[in-house]
C-alpha atoms as a PDB file:
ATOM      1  CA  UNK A   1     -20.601  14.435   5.696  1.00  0.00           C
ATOM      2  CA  UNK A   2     -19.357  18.072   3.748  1.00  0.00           C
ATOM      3  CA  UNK A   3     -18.080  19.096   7.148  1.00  0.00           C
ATOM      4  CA  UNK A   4     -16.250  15.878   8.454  1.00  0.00           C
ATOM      5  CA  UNK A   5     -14.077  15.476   4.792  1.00  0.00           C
ATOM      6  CA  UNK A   6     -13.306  18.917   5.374  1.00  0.00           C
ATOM      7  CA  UNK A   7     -12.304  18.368   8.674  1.00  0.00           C
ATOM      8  CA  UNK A   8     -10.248  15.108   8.107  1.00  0.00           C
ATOM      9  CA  UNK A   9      -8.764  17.254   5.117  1.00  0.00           C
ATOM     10  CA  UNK A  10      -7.379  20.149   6.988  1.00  0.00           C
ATOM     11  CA  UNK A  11      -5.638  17.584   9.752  1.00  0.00           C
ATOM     12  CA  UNK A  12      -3.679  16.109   6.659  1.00  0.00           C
ATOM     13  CA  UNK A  13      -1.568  19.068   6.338  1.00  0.00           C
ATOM     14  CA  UNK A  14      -0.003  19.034   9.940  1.00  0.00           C
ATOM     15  CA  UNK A  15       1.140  15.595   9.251  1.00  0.00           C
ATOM     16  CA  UNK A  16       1.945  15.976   5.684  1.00  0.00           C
ATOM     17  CA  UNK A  17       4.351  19.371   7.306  1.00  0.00           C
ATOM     18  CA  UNK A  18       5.860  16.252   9.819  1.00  0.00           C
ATOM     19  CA  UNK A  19       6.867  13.891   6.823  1.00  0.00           C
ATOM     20  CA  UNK A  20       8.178  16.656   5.165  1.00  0.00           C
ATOM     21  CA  UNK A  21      10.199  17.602   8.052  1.00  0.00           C
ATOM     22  CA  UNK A  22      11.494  14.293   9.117  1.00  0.00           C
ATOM     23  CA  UNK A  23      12.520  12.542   5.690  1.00  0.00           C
ATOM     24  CA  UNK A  24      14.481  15.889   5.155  1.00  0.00           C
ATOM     25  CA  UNK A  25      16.797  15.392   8.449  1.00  0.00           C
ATOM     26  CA  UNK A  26      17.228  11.648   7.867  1.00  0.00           C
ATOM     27  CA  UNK A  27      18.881  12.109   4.808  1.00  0.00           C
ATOM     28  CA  UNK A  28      21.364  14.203   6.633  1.00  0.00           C
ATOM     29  CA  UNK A  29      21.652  11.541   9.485  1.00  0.00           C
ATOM     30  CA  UNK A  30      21.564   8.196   7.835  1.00  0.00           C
ATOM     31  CA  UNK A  31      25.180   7.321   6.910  1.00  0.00           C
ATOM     32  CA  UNK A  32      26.551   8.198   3.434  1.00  0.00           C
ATOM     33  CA  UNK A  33      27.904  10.640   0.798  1.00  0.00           C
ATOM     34  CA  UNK A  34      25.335  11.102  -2.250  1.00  0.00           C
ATOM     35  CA  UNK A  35      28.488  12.723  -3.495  1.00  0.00           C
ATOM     36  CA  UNK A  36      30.307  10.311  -3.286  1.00  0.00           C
ATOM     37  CA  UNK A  37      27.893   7.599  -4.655  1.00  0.00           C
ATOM     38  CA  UNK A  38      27.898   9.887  -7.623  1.00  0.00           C
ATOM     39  CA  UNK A  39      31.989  10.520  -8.313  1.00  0.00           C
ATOM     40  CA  UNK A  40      32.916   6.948  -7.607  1.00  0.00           C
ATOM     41  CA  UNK A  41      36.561   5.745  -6.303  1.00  0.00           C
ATOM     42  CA  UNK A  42      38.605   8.240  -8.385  1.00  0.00           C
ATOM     43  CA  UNK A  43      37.944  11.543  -7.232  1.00  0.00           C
ATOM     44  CA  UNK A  44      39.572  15.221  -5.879  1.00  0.00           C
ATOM     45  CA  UNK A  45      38.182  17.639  -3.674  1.00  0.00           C
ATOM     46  CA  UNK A  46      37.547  20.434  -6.071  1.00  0.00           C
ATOM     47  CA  UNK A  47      35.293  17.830  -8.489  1.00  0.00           C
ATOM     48  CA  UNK A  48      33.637  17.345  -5.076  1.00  0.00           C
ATOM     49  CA  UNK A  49      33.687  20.592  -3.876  1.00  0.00           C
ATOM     50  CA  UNK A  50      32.085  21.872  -7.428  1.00  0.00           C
ATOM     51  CA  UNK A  51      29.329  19.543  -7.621  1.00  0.00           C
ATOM     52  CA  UNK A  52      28.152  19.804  -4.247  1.00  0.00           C
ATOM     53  CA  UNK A  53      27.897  23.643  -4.870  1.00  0.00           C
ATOM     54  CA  UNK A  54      25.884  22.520  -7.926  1.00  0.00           C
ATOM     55  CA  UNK A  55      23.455  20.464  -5.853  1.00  0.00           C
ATOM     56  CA  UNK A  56      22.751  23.081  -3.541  1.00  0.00           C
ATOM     57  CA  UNK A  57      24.201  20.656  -0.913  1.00  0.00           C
ATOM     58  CA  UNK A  58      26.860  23.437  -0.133  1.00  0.00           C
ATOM     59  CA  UNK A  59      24.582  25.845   1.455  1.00  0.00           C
ATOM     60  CA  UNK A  60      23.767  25.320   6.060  1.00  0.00           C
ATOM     61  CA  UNK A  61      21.111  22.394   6.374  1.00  0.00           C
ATOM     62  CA  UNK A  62      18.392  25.415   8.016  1.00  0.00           C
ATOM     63  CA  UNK A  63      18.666  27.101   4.476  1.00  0.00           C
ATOM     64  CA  UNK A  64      18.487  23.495   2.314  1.00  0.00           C
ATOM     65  CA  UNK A  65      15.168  22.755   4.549  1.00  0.00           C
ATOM     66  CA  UNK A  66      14.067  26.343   3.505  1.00  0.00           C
ATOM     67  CA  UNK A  67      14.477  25.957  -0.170  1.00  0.00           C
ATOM     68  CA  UNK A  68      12.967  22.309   0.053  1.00  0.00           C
ATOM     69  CA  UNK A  69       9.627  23.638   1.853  1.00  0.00           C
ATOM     70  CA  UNK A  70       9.560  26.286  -0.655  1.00  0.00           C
ATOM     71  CA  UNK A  71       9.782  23.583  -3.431  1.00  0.00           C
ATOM     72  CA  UNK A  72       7.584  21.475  -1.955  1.00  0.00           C
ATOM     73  CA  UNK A  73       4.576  23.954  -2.331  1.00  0.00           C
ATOM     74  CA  UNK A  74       5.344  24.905  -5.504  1.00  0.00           C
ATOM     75  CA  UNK A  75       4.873  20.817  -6.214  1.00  0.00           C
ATOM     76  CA  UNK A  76       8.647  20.582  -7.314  1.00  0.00           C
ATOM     77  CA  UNK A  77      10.630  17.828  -6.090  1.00  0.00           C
ATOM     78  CA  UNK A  78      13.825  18.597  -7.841  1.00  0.00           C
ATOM     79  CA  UNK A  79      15.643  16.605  -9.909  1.00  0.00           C
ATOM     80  CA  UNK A  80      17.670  13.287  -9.466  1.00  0.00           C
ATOM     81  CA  UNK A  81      21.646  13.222  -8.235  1.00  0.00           C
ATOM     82  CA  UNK A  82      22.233  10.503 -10.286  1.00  0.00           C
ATOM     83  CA  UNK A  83      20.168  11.064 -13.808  1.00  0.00           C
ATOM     84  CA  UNK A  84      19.094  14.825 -13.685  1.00  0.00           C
ATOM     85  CA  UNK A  85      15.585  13.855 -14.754  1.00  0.00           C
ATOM     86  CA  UNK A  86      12.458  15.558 -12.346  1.00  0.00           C
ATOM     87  CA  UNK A  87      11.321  13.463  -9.478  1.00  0.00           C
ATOM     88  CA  UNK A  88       7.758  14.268 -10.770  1.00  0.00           C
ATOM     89  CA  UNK A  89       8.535  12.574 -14.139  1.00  0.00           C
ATOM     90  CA  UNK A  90      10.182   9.729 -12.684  1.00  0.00           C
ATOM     91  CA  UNK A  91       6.642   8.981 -10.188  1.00  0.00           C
ATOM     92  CA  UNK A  92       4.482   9.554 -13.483  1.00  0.00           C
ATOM     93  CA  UNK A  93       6.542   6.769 -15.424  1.00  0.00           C
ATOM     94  CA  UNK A  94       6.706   4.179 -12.087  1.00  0.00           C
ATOM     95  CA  UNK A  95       3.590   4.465 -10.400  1.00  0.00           C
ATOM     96  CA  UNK A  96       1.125   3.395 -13.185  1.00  0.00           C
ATOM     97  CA  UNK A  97       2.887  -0.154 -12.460  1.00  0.00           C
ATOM     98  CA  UNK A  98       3.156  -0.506  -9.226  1.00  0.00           C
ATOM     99  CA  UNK A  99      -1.223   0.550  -9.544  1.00  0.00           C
ATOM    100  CA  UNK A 100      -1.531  -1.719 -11.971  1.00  0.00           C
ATOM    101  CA  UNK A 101       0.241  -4.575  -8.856  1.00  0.00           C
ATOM    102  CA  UNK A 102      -1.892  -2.775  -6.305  1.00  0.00           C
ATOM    103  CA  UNK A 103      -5.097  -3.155  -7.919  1.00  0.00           C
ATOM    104  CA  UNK A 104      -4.433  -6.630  -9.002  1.00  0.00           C
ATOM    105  CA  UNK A 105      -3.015  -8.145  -5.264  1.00  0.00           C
ATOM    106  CA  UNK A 106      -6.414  -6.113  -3.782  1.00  0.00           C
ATOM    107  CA  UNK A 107      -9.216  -7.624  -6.348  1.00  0.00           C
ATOM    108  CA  UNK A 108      -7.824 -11.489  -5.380  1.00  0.00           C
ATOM    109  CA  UNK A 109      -7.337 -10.621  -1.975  1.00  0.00           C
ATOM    110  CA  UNK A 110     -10.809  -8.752  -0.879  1.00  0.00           C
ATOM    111  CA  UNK A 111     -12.610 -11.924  -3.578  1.00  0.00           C
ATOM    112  CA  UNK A 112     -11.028 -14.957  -2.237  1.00  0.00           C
ATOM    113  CA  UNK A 113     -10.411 -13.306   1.771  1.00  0.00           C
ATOM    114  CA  UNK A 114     -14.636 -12.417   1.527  1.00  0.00           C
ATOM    115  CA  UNK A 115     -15.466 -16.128  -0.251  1.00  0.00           C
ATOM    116  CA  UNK A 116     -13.032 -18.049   2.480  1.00  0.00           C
ATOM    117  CA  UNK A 117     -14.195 -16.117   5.329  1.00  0.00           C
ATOM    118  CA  UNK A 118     -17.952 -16.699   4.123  1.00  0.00           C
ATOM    119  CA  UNK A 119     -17.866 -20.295   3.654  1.00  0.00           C
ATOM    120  CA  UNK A 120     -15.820 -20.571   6.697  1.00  0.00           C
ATOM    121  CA  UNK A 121     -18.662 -19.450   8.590  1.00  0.00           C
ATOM    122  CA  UNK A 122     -21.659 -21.199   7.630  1.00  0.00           C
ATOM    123  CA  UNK A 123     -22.449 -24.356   9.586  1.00  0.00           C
ATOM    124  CA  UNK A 124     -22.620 -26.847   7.057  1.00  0.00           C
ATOM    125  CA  UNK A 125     -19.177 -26.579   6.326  1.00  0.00           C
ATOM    126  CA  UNK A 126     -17.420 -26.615   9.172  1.00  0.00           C
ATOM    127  CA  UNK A 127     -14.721 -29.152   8.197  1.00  0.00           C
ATOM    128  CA  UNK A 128     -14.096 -26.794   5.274  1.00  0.00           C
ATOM    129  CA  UNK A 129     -13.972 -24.260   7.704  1.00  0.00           C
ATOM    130  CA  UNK A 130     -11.407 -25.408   9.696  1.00  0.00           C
ATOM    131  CA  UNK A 131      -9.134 -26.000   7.080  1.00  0.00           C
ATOM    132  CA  UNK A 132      -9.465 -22.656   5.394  1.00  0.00           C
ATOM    133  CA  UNK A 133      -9.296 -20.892   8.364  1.00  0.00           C
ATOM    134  CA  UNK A 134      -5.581 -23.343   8.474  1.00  0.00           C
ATOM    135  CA  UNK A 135      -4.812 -22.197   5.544  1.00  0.00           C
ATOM    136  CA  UNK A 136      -5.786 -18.125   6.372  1.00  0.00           C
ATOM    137  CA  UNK A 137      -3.236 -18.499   9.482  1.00  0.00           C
ATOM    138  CA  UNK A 138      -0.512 -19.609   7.604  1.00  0.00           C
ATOM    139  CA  UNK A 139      -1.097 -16.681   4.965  1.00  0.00           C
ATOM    140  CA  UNK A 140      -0.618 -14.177   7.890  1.00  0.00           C
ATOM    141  CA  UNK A 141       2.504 -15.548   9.531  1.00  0.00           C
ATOM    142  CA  UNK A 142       4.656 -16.519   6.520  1.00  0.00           C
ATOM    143  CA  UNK A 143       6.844 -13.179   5.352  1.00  0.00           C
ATOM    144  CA  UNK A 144       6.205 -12.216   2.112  1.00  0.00           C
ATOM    145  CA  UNK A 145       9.838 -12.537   0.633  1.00  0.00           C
ATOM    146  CA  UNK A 146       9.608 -16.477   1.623  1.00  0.00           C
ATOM    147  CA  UNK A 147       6.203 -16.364  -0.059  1.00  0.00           C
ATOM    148  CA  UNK A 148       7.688 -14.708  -3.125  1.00  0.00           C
ATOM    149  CA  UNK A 149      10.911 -17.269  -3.034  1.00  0.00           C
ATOM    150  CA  UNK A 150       8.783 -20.270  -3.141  1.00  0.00           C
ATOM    151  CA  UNK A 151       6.424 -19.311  -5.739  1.00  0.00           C
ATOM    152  CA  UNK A 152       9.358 -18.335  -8.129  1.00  0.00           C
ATOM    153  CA  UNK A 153      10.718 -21.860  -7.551  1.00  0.00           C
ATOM    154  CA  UNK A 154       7.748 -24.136  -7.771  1.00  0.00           C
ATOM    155  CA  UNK A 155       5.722 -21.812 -10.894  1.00  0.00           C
ATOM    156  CA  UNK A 156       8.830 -20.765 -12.741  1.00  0.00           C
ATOM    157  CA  UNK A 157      11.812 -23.285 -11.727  1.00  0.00           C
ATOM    158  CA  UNK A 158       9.649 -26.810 -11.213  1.00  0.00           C
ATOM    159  CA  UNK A 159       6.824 -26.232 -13.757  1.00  0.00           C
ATOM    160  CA  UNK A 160       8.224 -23.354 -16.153  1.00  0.00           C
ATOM    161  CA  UNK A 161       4.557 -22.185 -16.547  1.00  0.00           C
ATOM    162  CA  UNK A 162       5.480 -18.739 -14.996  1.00  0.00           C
ATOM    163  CA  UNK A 163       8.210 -16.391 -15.416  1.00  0.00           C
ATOM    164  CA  UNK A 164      10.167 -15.577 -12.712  1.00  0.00           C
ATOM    165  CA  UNK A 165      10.434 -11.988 -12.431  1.00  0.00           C
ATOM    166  CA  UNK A 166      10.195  -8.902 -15.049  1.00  0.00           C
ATOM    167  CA  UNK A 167       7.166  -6.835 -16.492  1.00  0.00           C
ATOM    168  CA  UNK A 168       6.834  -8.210 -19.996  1.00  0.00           C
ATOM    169  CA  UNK A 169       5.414  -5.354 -21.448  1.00  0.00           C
ATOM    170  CA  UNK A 170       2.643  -5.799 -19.172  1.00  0.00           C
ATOM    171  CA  UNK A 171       1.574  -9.458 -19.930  1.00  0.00           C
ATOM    172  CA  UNK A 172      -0.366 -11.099 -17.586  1.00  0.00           C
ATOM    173  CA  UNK A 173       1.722 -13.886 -16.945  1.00  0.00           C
ATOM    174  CA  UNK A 174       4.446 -11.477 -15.444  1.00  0.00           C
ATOM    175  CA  UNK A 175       1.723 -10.116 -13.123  1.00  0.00           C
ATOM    176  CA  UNK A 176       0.434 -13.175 -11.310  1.00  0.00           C
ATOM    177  CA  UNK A 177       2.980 -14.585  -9.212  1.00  0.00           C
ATOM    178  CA  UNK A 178       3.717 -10.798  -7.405  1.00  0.00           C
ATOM    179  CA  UNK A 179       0.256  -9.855  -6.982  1.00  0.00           C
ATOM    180  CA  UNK A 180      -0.590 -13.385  -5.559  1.00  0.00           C
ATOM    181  CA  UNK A 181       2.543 -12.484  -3.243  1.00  0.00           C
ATOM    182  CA  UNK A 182       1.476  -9.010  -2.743  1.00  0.00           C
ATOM    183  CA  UNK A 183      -2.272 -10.383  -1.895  1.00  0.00           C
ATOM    184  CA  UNK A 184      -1.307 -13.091   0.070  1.00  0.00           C
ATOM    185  CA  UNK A 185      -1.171 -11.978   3.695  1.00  0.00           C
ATOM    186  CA  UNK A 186      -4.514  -9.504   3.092  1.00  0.00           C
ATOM    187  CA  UNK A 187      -6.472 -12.331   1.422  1.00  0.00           C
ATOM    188  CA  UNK A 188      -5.731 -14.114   4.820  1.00  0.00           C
ATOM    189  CA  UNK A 189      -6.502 -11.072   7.286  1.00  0.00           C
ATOM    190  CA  UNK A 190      -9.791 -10.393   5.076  1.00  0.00           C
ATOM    191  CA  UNK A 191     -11.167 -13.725   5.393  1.00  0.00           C
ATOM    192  CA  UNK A 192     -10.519 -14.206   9.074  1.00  0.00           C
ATOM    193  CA  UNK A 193     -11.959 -10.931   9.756  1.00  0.00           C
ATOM    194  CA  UNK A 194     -14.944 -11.753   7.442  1.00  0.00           C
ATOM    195  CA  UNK A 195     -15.483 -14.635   8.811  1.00  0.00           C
ATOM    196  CA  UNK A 196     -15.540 -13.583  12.806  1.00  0.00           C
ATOM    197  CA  UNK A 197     -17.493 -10.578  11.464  1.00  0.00           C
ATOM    198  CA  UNK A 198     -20.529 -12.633   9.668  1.00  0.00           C
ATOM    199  CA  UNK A 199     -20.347 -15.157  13.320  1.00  0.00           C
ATOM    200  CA  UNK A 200     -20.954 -11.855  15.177  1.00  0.00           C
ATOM    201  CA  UNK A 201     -24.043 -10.132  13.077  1.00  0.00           C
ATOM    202  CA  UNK A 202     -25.439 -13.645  12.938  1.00  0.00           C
ATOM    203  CA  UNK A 203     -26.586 -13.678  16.330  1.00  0.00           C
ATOM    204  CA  UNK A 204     -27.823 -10.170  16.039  1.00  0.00           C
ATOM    205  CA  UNK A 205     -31.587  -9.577  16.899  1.00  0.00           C
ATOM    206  CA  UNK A 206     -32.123  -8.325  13.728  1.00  0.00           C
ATOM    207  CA  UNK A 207     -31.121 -10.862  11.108  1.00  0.00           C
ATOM    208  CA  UNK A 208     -32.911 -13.649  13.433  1.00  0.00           C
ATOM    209  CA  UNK A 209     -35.643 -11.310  12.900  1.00  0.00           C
ATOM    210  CA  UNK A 210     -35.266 -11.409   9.261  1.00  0.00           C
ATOM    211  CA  UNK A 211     -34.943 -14.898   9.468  1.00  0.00           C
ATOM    212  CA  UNK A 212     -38.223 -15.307  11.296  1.00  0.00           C
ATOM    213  CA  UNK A 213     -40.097 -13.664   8.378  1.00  0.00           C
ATOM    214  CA  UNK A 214     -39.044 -16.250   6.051  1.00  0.00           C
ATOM    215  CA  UNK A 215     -36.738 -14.220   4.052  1.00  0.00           C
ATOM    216  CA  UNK A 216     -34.409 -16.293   1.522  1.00  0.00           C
ATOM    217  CA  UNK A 217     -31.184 -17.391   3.089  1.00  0.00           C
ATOM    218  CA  UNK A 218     -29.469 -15.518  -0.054  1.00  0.00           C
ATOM    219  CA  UNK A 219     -31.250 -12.383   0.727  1.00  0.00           C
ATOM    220  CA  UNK A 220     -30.224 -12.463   4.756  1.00  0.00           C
ATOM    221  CA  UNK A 221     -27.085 -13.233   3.901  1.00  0.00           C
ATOM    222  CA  UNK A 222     -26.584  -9.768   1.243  1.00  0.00           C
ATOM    223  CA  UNK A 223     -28.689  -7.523   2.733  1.00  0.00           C
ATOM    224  CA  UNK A 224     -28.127  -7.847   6.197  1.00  0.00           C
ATOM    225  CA  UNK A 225     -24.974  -9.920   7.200  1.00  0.00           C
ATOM    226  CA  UNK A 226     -22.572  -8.824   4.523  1.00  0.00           C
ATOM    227  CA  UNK A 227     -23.594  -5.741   4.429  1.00  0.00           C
ATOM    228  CA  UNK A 228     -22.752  -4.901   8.326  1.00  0.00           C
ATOM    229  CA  UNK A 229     -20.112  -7.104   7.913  1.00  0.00           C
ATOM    230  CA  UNK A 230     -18.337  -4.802   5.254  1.00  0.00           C
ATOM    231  CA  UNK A 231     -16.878  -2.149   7.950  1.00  0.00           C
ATOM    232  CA  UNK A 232     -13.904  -3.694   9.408  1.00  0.00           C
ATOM    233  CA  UNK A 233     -13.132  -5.461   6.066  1.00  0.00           C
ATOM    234  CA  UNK A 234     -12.859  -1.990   4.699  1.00  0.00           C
ATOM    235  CA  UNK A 235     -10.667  -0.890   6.873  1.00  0.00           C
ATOM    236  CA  UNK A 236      -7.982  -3.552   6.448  1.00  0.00           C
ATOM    237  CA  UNK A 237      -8.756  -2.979   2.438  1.00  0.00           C
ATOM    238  CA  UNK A 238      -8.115   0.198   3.082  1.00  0.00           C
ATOM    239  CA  UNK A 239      -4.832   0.038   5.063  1.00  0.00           C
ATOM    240  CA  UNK A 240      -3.062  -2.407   3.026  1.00  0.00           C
ATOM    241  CA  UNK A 241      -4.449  -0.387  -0.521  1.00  0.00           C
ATOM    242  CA  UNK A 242      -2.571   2.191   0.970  1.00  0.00           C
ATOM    243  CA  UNK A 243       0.082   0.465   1.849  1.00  0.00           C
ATOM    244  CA  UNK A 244       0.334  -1.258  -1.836  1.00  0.00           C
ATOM    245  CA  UNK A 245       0.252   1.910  -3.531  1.00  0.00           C
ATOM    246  CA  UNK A 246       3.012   3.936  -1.400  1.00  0.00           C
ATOM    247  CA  UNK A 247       5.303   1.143  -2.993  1.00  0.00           C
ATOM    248  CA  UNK A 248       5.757  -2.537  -2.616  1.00  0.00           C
ATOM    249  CA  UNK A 249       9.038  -2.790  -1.869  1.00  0.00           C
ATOM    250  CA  UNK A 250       9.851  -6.181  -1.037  1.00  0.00           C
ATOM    251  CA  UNK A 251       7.587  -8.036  -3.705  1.00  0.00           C
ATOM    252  CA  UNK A 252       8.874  -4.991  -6.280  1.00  0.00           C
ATOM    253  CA  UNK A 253      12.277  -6.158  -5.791  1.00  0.00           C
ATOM    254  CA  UNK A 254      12.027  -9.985  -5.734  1.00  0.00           C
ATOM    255  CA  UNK A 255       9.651  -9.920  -9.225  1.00  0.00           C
ATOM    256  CA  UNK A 256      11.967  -7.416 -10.629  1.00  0.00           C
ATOM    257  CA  UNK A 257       8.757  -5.359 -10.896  1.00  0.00           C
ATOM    258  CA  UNK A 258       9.546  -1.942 -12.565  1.00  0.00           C
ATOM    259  CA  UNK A 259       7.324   0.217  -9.962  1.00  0.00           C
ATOM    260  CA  UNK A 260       7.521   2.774  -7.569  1.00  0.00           C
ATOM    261  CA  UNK A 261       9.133   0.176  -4.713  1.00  0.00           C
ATOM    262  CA  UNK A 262      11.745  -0.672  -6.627  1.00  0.00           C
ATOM    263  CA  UNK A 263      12.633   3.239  -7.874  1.00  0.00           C
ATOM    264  CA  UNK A 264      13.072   3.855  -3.951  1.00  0.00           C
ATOM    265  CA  UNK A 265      15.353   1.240  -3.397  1.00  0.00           C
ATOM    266  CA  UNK A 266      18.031   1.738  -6.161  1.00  0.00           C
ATOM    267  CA  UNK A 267      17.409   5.394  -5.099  1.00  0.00           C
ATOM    268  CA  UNK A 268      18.390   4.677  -1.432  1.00  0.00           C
ATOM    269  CA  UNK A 269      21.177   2.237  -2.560  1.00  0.00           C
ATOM    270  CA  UNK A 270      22.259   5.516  -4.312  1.00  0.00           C
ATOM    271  CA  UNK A 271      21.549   7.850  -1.578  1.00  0.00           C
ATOM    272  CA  UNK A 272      19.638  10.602  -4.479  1.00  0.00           C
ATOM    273  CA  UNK A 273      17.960  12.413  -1.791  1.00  0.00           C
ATOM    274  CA  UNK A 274      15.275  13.927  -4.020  1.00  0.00           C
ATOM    275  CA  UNK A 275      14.000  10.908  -5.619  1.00  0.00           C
ATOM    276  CA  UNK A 276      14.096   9.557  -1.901  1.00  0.00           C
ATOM    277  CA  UNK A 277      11.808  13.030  -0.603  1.00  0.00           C
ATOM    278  CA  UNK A 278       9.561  13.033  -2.987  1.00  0.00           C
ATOM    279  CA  UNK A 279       8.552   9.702  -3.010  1.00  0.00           C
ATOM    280  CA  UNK A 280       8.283   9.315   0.472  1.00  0.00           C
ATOM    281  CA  UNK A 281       6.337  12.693   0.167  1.00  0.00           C
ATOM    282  CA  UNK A 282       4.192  11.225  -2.671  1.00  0.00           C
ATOM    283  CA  UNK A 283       3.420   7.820  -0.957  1.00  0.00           C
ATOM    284  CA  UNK A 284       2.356   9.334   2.543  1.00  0.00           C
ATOM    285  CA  UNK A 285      -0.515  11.732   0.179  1.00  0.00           C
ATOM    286  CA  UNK A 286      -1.706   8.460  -1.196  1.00  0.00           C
ATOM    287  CA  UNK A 287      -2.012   6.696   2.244  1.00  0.00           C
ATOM    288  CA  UNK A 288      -3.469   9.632   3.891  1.00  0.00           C
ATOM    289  CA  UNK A 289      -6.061   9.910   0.827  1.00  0.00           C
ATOM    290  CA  UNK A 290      -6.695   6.334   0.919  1.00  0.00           C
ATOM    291  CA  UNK A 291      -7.587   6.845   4.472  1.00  0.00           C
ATOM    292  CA  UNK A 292      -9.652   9.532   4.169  1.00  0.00           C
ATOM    293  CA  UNK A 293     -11.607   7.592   1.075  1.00  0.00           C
ATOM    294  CA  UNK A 294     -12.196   4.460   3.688  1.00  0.00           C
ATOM    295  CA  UNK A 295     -13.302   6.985   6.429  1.00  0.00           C
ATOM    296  CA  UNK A 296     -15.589   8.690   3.978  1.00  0.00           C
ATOM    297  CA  UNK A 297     -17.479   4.892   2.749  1.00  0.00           C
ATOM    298  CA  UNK A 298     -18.632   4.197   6.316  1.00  0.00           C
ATOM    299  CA  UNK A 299     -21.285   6.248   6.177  1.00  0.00           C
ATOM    300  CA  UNK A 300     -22.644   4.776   3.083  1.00  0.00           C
ATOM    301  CA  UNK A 301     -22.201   1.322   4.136  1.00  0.00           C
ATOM    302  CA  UNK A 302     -23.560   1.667   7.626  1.00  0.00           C
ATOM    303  CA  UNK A 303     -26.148   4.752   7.991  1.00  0.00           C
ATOM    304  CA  UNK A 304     -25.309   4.766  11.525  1.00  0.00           C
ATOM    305  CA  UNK A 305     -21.902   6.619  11.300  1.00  0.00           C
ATOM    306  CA  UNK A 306     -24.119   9.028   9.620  1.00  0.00           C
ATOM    307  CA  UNK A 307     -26.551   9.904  12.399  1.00  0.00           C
ATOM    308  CA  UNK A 308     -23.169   9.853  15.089  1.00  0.00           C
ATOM    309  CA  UNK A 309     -21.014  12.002  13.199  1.00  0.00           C
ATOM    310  CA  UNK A 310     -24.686  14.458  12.649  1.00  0.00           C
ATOM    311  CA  UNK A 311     -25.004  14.218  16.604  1.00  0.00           C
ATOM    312  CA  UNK A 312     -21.644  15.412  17.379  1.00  0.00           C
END
């Protein structure tokens, strides 16, 4: 196990080099002026001129990707265009929320996706089933702004019980509506997956076995069938975790959620090409670690990845 993490660890800094690389050049390709963005309509070409020599935005492109690297390894993402503060600080201050929305959306989507795709599967409840399984369809093909949209108007329009956007100091009620949005298509994959997964190990010659002995239905169910069933539910846990905590920006922006996914946008809007790097930079280590974490929990779910990885 010592050998594979180290392994998956060393091919994280090829690709980490790549991102690097590539968000630096499409800064300089997309279309825009962070100069301009910053001296508004009145301007003249020796303000210009002055603070684009204070940027560092004077100097070839070969020799801006140079000092970047450089300031990359040294863990220093620069400071914004547009307020001057570190990068680093910014992240610190954002990120804490938009983990606090990541945490939340995963917890109801892996409980509810794992309880749906459970009771979906058992025989007894196949009408149940059926619907649910409805209902899990229609979480993975509606878009998540819609989603978001609809649950503003009906929670926090219709029945005022909600608010409609902000971060309340934290409160709970601020929280609900965009991690139900943020959960919503997961919760759906989950329980489909759970649900074809437990069908599948069912059959198996090993839980009939189990079976057979007279073992409690509650005990087949834990020890064998969800247990097996836990890898590819992982894996989409895993994914979308990742996904959630590079920076939700869709359900970040509807909510008015003060996280990390909104920070990009306005940044973006603004064209501040170091807030931009280094939180591209910063989300791609979290995905990549995230990843690693999932790879890392097969082998202590299933003991079989173990003896594989041991054989190769």
């Amino acid at each position: 196990m010592l050998k594979f993490v180290i392994r998956r660890v060393a091919q994280l800094f090829p690709i980490l080099f790549g991102v690097v690389t590539v968000t630096f050049l499409i800064m300089y390709i997309i279309p825009g002026d962070p100069i301009l963005s910053l001296v508004g309509e009145r301007y003249d070409s020796e303000t210009i001129d002055r603070i684009r020599e204070d940027l560092g935005l004077n100097k070839p492109i070969p020799f801006q990707y140079v000092d970047y690297i450089v300031r990359v390894v040294r863990l220093d993402f620069g400071r914004s265009f547009v307020t001057g503060r570190p990068v680093i600080d910014s992240i610190k201050e954002y990120f804490p929320r938009t983990l606090i929305l990541a945490f939340s959306a995963m917890l109801i989507a892996v409980v509810f996706g794992i309880v749906i795709g459970a009771v979906s599967s058992l025989d007894r409840f196949k009408w149940l089933g059926r619907a649910l399984m409805t209902f899990s369809l229609v979480g993975v093909s509606i878009p998540v702004f819609w989603l978001g949209l609809l649950l503003i108007y009906f929670f926090a329009i219709k029945l005022s019980i909600l608010p409609p956007s902000g971060y309340g100091n934290g409160s709970l009620r601020y929280l609900i509506l965009p991690a139900v949005t943020l959960s919503f298509a997961s919760m759906a994959t989950v329980a489909r997956v759970s649900r074809s997964s437990l069908l599948d190990i069912s059959s198996e010659d090993f839980v009939r076995t189990a079976r057979a002995k007279g073992l409690n239905e509650f005990v087949v169910f834990g020890k064998h069938l969800f247990r097996n069933a836990l890898i590819p539910v992982i894996t989409i846990v895993g994914s979308d975790f990742g996904s959630y905590l590079g920076g939700s920006v869709l359900t970040e922006s509807i909510f008015g959620w003060p996280g990390l996914g909104r920070y990009i946008v306005q940044a973006i809007l603004k064209r501040d090409f170091p807030v931009i790097q280094g939180a591209v930079l910063f989300m791609a280590v979290l995905f990549m670690v995230v990843n690693l974490l999932v790879d890392v929990s097969y082998g202590f779910i299933d003991p079989r990845v173990r003896v594989v990885e041991k054989e190769e």
